[in-house]
C-alpha atoms as a PDB file:
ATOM      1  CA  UNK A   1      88.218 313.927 188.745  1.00  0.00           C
ATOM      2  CA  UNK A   2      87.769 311.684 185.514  1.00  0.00           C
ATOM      3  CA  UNK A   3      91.252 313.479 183.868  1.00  0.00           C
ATOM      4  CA  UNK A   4      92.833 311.989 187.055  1.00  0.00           C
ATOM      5  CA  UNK A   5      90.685 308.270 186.986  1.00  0.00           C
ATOM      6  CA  UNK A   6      91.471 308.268 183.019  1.00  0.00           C
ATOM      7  CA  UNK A   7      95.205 309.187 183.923  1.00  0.00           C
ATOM      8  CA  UNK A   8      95.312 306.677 186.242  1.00  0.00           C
ATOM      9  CA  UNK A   9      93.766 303.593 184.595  1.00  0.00           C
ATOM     10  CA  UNK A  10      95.578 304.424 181.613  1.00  0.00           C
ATOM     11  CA  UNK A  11      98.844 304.448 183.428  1.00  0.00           C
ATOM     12  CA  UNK A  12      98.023 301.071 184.975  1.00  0.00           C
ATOM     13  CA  UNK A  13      97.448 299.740 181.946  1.00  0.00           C
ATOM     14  CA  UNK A  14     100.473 300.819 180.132  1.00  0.00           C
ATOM     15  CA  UNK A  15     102.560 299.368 183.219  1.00  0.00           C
ATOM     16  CA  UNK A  16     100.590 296.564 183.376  1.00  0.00           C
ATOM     17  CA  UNK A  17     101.286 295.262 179.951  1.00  0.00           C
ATOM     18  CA  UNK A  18     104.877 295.808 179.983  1.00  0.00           C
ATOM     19  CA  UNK A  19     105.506 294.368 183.122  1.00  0.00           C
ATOM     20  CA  UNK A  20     104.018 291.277 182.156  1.00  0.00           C
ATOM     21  CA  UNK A  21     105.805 290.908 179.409  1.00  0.00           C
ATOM     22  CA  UNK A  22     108.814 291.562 180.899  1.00  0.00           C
ATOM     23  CA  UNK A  23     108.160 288.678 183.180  1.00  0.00           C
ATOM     24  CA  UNK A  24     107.219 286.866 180.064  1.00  0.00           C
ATOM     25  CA  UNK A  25     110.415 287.143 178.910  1.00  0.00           C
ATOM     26  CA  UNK A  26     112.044 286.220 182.224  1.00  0.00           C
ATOM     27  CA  UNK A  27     109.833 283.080 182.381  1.00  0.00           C
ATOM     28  CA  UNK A  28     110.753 282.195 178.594  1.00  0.00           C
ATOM     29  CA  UNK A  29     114.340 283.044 179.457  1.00  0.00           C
ATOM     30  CA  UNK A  30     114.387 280.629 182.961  1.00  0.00           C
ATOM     31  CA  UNK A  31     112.728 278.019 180.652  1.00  0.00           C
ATOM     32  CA  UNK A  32     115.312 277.718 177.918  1.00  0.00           C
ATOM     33  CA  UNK A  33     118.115 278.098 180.166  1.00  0.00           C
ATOM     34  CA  UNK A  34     116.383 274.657 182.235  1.00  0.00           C
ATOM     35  CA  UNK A  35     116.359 272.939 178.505  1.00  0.00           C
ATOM     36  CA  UNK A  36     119.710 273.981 177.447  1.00  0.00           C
ATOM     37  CA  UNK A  37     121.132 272.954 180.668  1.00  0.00           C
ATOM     38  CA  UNK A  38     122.892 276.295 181.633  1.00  0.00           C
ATOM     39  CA  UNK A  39     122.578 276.008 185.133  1.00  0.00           C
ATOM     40  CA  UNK A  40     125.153 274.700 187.794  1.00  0.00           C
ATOM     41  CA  UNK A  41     124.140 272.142 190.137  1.00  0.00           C
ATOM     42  CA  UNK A  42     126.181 273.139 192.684  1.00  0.00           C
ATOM     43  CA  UNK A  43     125.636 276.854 192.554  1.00  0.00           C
ATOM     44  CA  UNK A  44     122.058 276.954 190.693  1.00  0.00           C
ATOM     45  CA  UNK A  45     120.026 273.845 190.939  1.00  0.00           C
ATOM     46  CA  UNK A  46     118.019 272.736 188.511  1.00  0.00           C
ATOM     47  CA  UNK A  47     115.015 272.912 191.341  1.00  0.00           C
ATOM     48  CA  UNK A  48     115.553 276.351 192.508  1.00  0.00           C
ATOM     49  CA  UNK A  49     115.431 277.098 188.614  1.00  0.00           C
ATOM     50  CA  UNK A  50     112.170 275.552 187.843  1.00  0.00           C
ATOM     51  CA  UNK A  51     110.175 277.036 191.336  1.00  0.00           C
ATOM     52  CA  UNK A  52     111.698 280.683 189.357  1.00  0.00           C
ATOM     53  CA  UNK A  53     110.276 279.764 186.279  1.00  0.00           C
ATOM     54  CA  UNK A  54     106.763 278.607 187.198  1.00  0.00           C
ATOM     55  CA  UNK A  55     106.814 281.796 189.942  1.00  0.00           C
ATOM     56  CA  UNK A  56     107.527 284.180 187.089  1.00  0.00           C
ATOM     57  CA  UNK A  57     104.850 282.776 184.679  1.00  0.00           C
ATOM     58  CA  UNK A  58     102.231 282.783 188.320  1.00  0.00           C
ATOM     59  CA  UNK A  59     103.478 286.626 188.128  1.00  0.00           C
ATOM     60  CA  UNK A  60     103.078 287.383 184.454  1.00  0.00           C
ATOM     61  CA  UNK A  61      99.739 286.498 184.652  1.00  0.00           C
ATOM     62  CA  UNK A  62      98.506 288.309 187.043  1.00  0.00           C
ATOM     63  CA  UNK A  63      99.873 291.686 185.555  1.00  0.00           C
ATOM     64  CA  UNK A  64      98.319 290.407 182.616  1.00  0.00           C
ATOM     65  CA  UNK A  65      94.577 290.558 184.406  1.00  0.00           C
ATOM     66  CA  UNK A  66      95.856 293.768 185.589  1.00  0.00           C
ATOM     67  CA  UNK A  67      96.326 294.892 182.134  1.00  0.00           C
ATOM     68  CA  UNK A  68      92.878 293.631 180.807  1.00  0.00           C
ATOM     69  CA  UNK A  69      91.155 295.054 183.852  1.00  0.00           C
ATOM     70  CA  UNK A  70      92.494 298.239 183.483  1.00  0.00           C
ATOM     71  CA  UNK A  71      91.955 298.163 179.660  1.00  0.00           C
ATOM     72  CA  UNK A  72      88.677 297.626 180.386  1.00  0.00           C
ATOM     73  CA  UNK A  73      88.051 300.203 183.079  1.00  0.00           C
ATOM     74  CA  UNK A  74      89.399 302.851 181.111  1.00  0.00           C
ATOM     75  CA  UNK A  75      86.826 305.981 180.433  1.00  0.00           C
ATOM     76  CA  UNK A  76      88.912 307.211 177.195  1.00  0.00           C
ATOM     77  CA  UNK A  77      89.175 303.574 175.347  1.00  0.00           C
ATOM     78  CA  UNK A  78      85.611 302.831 176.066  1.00  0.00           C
ATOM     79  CA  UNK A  79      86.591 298.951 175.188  1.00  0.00           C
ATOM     80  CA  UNK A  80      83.848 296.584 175.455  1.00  0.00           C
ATOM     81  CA  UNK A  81      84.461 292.295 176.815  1.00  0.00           C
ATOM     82  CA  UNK A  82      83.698 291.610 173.184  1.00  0.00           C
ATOM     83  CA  UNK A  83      86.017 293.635 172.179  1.00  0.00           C
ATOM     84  CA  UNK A  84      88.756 292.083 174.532  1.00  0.00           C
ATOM     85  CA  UNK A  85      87.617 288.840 174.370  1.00  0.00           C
ATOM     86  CA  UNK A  86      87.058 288.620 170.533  1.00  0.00           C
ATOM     87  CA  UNK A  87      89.822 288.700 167.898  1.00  0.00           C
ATOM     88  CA  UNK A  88      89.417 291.392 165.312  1.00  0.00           C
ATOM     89  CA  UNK A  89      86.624 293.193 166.973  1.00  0.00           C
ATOM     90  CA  UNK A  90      88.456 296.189 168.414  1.00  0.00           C
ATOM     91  CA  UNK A  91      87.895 299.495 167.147  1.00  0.00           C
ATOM     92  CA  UNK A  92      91.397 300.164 167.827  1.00  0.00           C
ATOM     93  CA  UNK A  93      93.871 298.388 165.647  1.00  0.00           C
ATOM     94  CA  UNK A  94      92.222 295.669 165.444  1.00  0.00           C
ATOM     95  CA  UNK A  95      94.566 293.267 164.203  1.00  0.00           C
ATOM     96  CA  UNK A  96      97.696 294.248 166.852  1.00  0.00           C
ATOM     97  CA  UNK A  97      94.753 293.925 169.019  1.00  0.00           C
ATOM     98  CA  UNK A  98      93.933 290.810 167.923  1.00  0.00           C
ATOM     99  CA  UNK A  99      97.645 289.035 168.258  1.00  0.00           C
ATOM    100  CA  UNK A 100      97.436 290.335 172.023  1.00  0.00           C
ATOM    101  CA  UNK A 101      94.150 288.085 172.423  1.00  0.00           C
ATOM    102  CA  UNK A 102      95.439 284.778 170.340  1.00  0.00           C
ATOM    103  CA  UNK A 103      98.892 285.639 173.276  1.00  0.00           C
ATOM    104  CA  UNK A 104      95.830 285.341 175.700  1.00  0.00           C
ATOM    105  CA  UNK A 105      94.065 282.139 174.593  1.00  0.00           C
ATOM    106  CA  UNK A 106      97.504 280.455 173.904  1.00  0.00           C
ATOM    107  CA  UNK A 107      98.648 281.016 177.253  1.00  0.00           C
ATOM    108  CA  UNK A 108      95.397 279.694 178.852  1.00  0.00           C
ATOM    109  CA  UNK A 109      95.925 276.644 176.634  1.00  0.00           C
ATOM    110  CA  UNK A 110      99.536 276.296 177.653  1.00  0.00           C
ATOM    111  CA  UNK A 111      98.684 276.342 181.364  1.00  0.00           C
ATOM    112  CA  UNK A 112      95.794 273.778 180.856  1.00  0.00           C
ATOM    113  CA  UNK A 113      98.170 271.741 180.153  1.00  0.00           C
ATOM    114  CA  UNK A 114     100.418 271.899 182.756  1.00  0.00           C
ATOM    115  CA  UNK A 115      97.459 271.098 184.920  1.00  0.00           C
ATOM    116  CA  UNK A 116      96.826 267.967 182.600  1.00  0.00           C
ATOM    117  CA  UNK A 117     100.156 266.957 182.734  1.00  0.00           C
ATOM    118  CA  UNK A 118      99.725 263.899 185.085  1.00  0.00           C
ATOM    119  CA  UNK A 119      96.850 262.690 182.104  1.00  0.00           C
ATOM    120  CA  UNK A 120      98.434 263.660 179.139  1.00  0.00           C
ATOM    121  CA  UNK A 121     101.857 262.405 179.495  1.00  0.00           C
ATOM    122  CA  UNK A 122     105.081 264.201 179.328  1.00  0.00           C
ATOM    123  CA  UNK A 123     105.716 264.104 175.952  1.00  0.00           C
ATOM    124  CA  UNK A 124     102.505 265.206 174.756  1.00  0.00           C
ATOM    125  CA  UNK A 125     103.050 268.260 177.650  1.00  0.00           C
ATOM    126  CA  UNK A 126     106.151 269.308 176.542  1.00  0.00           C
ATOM    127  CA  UNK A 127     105.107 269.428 172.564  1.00  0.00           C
ATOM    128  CA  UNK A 128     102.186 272.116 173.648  1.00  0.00           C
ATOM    129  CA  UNK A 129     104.895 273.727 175.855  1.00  0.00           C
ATOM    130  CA  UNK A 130     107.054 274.693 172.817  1.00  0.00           C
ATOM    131  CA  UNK A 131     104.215 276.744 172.109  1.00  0.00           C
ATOM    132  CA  UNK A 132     105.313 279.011 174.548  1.00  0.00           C
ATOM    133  CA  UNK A 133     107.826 280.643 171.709  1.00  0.00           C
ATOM    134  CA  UNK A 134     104.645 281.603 170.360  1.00  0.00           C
ATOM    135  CA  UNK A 135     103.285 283.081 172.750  1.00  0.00           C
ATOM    136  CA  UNK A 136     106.548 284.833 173.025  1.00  0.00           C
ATOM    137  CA  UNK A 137     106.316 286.204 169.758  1.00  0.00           C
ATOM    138  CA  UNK A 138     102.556 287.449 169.176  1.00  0.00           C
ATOM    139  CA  UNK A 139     103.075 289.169 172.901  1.00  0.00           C
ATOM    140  CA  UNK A 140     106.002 290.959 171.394  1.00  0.00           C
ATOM    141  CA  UNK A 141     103.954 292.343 168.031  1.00  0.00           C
ATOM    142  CA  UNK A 142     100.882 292.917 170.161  1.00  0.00           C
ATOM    143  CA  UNK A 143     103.211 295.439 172.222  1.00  0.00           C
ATOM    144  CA  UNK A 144     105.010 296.536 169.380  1.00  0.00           C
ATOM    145  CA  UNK A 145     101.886 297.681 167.080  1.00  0.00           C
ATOM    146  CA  UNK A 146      99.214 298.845 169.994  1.00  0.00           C
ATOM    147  CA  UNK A 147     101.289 299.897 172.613  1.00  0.00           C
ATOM    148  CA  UNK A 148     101.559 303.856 172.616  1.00  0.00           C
ATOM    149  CA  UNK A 149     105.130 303.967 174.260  1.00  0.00           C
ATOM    150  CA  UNK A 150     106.612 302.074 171.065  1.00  0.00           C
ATOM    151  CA  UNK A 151     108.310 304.858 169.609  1.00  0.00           C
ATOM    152  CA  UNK A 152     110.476 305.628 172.729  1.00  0.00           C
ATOM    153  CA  UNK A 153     113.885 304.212 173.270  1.00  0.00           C
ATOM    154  CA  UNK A 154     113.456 302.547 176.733  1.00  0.00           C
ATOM    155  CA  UNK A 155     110.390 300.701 175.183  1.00  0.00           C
ATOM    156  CA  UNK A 156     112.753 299.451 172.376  1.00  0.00           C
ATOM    157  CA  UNK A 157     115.367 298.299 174.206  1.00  0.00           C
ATOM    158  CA  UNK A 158     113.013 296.168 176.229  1.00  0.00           C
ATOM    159  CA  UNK A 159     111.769 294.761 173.122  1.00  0.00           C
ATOM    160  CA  UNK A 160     115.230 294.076 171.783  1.00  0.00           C
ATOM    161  CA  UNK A 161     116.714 293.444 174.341  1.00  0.00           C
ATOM    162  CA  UNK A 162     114.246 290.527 175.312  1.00  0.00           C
ATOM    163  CA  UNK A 163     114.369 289.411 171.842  1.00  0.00           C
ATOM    164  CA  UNK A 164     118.378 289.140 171.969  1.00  0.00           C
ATOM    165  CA  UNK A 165     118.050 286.882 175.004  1.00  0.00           C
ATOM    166  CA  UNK A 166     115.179 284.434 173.754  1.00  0.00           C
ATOM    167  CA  UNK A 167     116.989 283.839 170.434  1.00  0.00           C
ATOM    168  CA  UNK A 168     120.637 283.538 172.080  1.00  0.00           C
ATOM    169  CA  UNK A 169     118.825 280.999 174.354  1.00  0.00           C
ATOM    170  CA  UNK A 170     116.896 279.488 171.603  1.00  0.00           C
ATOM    171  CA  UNK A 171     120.173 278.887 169.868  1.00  0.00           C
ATOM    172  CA  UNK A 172     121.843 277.685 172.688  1.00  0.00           C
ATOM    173  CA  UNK A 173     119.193 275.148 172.970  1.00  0.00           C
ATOM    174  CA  UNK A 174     119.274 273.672 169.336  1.00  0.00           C
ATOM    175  CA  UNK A 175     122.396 272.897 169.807  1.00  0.00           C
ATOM    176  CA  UNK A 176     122.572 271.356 173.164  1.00  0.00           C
ATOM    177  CA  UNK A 177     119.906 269.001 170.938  1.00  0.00           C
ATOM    178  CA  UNK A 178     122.158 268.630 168.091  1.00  0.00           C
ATOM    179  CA  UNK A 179     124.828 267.946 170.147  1.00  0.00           C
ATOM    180  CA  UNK A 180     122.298 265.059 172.077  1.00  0.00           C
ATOM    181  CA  UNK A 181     121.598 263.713 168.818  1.00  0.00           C
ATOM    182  CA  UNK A 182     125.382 263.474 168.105  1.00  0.00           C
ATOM    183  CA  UNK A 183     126.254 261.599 170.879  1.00  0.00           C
ATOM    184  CA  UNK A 184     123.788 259.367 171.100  1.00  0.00           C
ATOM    185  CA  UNK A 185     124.111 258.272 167.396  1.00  0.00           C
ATOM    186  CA  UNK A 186     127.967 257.630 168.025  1.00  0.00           C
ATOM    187  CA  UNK A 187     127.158 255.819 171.263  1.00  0.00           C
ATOM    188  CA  UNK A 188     125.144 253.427 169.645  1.00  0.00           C
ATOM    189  CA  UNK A 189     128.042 252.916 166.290  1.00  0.00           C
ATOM    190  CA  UNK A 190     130.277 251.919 169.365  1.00  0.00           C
ATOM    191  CA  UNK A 191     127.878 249.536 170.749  1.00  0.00           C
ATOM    192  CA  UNK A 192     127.202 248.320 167.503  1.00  0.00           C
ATOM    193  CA  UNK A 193     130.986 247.819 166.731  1.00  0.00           C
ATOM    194  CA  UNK A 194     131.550 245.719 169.828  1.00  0.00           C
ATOM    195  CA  UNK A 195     128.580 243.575 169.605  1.00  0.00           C
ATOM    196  CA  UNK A 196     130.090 242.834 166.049  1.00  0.00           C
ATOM    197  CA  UNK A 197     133.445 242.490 168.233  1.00  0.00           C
ATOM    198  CA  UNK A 198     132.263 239.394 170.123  1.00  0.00           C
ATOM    199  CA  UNK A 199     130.046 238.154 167.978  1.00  0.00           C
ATOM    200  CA  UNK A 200     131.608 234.466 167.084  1.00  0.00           C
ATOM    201  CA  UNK A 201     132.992 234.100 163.005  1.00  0.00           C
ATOM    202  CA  UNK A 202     131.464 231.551 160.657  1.00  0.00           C
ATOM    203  CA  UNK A 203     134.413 229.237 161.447  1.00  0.00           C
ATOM    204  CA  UNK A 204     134.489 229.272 165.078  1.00  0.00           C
ATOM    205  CA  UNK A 205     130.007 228.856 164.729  1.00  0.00           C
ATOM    206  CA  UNK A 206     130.497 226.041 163.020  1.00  0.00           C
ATOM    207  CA  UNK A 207     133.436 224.415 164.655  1.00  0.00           C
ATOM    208  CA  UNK A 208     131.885 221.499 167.485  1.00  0.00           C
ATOM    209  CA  UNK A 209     132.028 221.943 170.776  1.00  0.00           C
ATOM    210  CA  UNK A 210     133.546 219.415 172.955  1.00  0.00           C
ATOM    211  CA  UNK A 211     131.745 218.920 177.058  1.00  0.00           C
ATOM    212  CA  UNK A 212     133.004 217.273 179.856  1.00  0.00           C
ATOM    213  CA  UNK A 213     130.996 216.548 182.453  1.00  0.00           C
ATOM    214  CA  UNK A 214     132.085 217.646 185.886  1.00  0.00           C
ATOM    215  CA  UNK A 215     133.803 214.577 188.050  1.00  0.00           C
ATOM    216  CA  UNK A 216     134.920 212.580 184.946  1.00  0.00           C
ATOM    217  CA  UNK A 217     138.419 211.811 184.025  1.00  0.00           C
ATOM    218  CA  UNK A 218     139.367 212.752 180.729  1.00  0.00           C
ATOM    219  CA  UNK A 219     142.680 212.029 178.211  1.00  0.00           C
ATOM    220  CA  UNK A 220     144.590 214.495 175.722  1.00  0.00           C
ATOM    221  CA  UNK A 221     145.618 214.210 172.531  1.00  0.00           C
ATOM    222  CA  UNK A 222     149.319 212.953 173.806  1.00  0.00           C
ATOM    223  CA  UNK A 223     147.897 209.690 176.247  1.00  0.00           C
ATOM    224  CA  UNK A 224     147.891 211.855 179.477  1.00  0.00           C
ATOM    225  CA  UNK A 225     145.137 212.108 181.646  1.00  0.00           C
ATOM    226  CA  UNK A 226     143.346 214.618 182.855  1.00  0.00           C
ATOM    227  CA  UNK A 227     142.063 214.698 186.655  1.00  0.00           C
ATOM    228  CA  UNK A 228     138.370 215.302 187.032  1.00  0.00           C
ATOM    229  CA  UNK A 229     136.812 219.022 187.463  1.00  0.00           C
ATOM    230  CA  UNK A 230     136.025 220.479 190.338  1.00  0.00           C
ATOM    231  CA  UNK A 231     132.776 222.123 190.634  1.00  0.00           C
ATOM    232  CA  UNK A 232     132.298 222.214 186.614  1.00  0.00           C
ATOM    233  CA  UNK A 233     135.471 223.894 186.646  1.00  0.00           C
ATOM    234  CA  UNK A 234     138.743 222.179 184.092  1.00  0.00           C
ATOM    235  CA  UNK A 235     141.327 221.799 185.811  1.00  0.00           C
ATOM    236  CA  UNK A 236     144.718 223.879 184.548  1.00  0.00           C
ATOM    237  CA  UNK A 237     147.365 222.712 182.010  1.00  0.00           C
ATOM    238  CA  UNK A 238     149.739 222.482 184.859  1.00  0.00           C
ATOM    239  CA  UNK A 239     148.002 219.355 186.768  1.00  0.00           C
ATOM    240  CA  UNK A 240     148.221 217.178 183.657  1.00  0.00           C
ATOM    241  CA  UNK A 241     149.796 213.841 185.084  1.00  0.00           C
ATOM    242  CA  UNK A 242     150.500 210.792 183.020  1.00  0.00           C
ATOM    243  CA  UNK A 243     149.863 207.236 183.884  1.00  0.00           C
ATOM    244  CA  UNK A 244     152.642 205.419 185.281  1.00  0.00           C
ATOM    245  CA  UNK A 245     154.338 203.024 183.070  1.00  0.00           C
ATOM    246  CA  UNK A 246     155.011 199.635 184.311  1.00  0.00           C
ATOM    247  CA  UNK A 247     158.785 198.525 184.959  1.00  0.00           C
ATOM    248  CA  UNK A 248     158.755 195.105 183.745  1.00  0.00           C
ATOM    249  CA  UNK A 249     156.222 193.724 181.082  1.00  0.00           C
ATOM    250  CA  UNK A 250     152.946 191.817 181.894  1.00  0.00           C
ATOM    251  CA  UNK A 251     152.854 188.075 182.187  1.00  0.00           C
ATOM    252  CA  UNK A 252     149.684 186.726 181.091  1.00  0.00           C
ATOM    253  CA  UNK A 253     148.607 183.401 182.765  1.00  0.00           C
END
């Protein structure tokens, strides 16, 4: 009866850890693909993306309470709290062990923070979200230096597979960024350019400006005489009208 409990919790164990961070990698995976800006709005949108992403972290987690339970459980381990819940106090490699527990306080962090959102701003949330890639990477050596199915194939093409997929997405995203920071640096050359466009010349700044006053009848340079405005507005070229000129000369009395 104990072969079989040790069997089992053992085998729970095992499953439990690489199911979670399989679902790691699938919640990573959802969350670059949301930065990078992979997804189609019409066939994928972005909101159906980001229920998948928080529904696989919900997930991950609870295999990875599964995992520590059944760790702990386990008649042939014999592994104490302190020795779960303290870094480098395992009797079993202590410091693989040890990355797997740093993966565990990281991610509690990392979801504090989510919850704090709302208070710490998003800026501030998405800084200690970037800390997921950590995460990421000290749940991959904590598998791949304590986990006793390491050596077979199917548990190394999980591993690289999932680390092909993060750093393709990775990639993708720093340059979706670089390419941001390109076009926003050319956007504002242009506006630049035609703000220096209509900005007036030293000669036309310093020329003087002639007003008219709307209503008021007004002369050019040749004698003729311009009707008032209209609502502010000058009246065009084409409604210039000279005086008439008288037919015989003035008598004075």
């Amino acid at each position: 009866m104990a072969t079989i409990w040790q069997s089992v919790t053992w085998n729970v164990a095992r499953a439990g850890g690489l199911t979670a961070y399989l679902l790691l990698t699938l919640a990573v995976c959802a969350g670059l693909a949301l930065s990078a800006q992979l997804q189609s709005p019409a066939r994928w949108p972005r909101l159906l993306n980001n229920e998948l992403h928080n529904f696989l972290t919900l997930l991950a987690t609870i295999f990875v309470g599964l995992h520590i339970l059944a760790v702990w459980v386990d008649p042939f381990t014999h592994f104490g709290w302190n020795e779960i819940l303290i870094p480098l106090a395992s009797h079993y490699r202590p410091i693989w062990m040890a990355l797997g527990i740093c993966a565990l306080y990281l991610g509690i962090a990392i979801g504090i923070s989510t919850l704090l959102r709302p208070h710490i701003g998003y800026r501030w949330w998405r800084r200690l979200h970037l800390l997921t890639l950590l995460l990421f990477g000290l749940a991959t050596l904590h598998g791949l230096g304590s986990g006793s199915d390491t050596q077979s194939w199917w548990a190394l093409a999980l591993y690289g597979g999932s680390l092909w997929a993060v750093g393709w997405l990775l990639w993708r995203r720093v340059q979706v960024a670089r390419r941001t920071k390109q076009e926003r640096v050319q956007l504002q050359a242009r506006l630049q350019a035609q703000q220096a466009q209509t900005r007036p010349g030293p000669a036309q700044a310093m020329a003087p400006r002639q007003f008219q006053r709307p209503g008021v009848w007004g002369t050019t340079g040749t004698g003729a005489v311009r009707p008032p405005t209209q609502g502010g507005a000058a009246a065009p070229p084409a409604e210039l009208w000279r005086a008439p000129q008288p037919s015989q000369p003035l008598r004075r009395y």
